[in-house]
Protein backbone atom coordinates (compact mmCIF):
# COMPACT_ATOMS: atom_id res chain seq x y z
CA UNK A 1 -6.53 -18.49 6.91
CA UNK A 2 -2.72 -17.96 7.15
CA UNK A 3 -2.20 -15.63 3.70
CA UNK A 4 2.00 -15.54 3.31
CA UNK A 5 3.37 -13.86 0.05
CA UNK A 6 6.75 -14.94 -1.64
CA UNK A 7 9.24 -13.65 -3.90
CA UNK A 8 8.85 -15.97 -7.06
CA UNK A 9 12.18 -15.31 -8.21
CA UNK A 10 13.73 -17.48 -5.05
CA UNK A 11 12.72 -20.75 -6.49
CA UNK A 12 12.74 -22.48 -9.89
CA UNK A 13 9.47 -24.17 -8.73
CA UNK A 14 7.92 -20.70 -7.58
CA UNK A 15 9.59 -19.75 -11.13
CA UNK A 16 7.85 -22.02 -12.91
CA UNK A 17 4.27 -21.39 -10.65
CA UNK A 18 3.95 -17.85 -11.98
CA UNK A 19 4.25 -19.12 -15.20
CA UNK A 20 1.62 -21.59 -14.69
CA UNK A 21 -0.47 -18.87 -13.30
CA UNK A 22 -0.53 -16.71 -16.27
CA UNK A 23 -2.46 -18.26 -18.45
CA UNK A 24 -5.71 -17.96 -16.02
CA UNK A 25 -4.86 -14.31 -15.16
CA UNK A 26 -4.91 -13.62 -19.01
CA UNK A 27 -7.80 -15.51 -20.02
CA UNK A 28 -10.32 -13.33 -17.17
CA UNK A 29 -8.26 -9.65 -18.45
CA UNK A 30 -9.75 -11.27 -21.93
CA UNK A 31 -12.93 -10.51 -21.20
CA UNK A 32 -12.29 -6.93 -20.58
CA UNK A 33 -9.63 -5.68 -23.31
CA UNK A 34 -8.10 -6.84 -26.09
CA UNK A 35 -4.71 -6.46 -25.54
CA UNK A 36 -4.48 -11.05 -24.60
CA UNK A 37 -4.80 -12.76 -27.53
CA UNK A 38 -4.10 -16.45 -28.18
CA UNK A 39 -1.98 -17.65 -30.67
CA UNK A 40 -2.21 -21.17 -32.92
CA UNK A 41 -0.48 -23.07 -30.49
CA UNK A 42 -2.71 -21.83 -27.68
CA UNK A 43 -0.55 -19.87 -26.06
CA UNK A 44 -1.53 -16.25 -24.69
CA UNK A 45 -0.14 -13.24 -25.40
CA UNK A 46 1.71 -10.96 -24.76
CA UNK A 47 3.78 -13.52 -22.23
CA UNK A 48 4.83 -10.91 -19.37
CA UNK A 49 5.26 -13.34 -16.63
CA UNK A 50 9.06 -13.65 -18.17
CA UNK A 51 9.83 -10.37 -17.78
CA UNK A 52 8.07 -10.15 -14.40
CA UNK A 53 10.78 -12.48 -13.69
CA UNK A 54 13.96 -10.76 -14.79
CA UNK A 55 13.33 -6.98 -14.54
CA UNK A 56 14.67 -5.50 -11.32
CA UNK A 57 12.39 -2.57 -11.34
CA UNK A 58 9.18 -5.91 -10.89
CA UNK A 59 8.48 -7.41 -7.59
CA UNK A 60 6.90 -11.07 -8.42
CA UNK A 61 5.06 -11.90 -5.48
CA UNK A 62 3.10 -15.29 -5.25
CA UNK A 63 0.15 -15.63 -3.17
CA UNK A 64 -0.29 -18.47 -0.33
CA UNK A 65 -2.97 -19.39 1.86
CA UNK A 66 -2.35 -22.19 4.20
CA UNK A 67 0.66 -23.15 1.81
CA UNK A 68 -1.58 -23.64 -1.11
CA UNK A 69 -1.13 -21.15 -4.34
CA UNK A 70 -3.46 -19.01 -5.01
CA UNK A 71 -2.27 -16.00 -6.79
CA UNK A 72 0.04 -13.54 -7.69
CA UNK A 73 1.00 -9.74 -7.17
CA UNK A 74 3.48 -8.16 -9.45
CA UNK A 75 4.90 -4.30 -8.13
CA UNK A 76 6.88 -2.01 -10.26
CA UNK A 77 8.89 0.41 -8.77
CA UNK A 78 10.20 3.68 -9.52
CA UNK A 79 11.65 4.47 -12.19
CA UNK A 80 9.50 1.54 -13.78
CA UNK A 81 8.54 2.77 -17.41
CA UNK A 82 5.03 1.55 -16.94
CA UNK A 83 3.93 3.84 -13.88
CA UNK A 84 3.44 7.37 -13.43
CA UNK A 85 6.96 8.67 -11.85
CA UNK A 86 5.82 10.99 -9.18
CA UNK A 87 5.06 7.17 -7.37
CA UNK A 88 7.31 5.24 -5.51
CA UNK A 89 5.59 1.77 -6.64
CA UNK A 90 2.70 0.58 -9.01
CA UNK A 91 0.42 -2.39 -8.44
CA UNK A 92 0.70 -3.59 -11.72
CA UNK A 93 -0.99 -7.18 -11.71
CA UNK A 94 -3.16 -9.12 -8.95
CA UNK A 95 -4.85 -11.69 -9.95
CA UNK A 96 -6.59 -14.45 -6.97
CA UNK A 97 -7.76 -18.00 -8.41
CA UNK A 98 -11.24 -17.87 -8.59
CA UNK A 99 -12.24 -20.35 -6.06
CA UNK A 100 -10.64 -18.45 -3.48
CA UNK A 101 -12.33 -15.36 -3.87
CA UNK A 102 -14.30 -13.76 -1.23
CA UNK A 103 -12.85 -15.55 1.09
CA UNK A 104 -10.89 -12.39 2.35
CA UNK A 105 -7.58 -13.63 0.71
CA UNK A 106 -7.28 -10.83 -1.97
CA UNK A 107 -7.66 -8.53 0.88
CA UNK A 108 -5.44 -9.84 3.52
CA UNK A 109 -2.52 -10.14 0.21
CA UNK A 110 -3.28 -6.81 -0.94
CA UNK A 111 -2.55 -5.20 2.70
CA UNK A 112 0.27 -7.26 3.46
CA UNK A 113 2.00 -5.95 0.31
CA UNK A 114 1.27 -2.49 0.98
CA UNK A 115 2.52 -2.84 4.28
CA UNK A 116 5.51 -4.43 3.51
CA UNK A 117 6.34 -1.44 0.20
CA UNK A 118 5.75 1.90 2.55
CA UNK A 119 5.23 4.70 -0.39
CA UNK A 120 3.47 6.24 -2.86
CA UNK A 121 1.33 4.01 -4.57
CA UNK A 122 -0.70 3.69 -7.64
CA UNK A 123 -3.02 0.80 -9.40
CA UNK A 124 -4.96 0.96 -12.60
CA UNK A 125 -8.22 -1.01 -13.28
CA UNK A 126 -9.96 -1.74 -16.95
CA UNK A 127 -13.22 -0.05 -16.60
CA UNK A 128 -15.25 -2.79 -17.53
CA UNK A 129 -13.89 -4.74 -14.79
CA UNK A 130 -16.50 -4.13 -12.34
CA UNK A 131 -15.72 -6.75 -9.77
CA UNK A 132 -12.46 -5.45 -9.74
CA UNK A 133 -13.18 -2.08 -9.21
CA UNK A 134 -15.13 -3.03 -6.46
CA UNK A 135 -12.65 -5.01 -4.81
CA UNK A 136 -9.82 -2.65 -5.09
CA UNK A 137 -12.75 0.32 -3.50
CA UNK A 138 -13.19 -1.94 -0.51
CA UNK A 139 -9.86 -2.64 0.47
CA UNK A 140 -8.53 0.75 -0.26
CA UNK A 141 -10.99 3.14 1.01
CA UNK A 142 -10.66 1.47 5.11
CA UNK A 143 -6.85 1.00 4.55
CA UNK A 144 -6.33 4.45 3.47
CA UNK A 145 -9.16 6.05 5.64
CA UNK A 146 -10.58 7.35 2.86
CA UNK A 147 -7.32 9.43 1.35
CA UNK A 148 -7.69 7.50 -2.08
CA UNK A 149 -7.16 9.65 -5.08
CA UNK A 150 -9.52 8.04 -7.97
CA UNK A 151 -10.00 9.09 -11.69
CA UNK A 152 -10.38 8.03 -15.12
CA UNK A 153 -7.75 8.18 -17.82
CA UNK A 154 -8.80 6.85 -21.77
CA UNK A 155 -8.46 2.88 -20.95
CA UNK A 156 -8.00 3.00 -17.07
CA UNK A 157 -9.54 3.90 -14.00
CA UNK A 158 -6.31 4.82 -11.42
CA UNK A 159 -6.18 4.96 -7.93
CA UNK A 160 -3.36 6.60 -6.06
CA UNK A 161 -2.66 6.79 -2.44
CA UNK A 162 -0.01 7.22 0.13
CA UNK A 163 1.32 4.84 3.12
CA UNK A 164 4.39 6.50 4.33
């Protein structure tokens, strides 16, 4: 397993990936909220892998293992409008294709990025994402040795910790 992470906005094709990505990162949030919808021409919405792409407060990482794609990581950054502001950055999606699941991917992605952004960090989870929930609680309790700050807000379960 060689997991590598790249900046989607370097390359039309990586561009274009993270597009092609969204739709199967919106259909699983579907099961837990209603805020992706479909529309008549079968296209999800809202699209936010657009503005992922142009907004210089986002980070659009995609996710490689052994040079295939198999995710994607967007981080906001301070003063991003959808984060609390006493953070330096927010892990705002994450989303690992579902074949390549517990196969430690997620995990090695998710500590590589918060290796390479050194801060104050924050992540939100729906609350009927289990399997989430329980992802984000095993990589984050070892990599922060337990200093994980973790409560419940009306729509979102938050996690907040610090890497400096």
């Amino acid at each position: 397993m060689a997991v590598s992470l790249i900046d989607a906005r370097t390359a039309r094709w990586h561009r274009v990936l993270l597009c092609r990505l969204f739709p199967l990162y919106a259909h699983e949030l579907s099961h837990f909220t209603p805020f992706f919808t479909i529309d008549e021409r079968g296209h999800w919405n809202p699209e936010l892998s657009r503005d992922w792409l142009v907004n210089p407060l986002v980070t659009p990482l995609l996710i490689y293992n052994d040079d295939a794609p198999v995710g994607f990581a967007i981080i906001g950054r301070k003063p991003f409008q959808y984060m609390s502001q006493d953070r330096d950055f927010k892990l705002c999606e994450f989303f690992i294709l579902a074949s390549e699941r517990r196969k430690s991917i997620g995990r090695a992605a998710a500590c590589e990025i918060f290796d390479r952004f050194r801060g104050t960090w924050e992540l939100t989870i729906l609350p009927l994402n289990e399997r989430a929930h329980a992802f984000w609680r095993s990589v984050l309790v070892p990599y922060t040795k337990g200093n994980l700050e973790e409560f419940q807000v009306p729509g979102d379960i938050v996690m907040r910790f610090s890497n400096r």
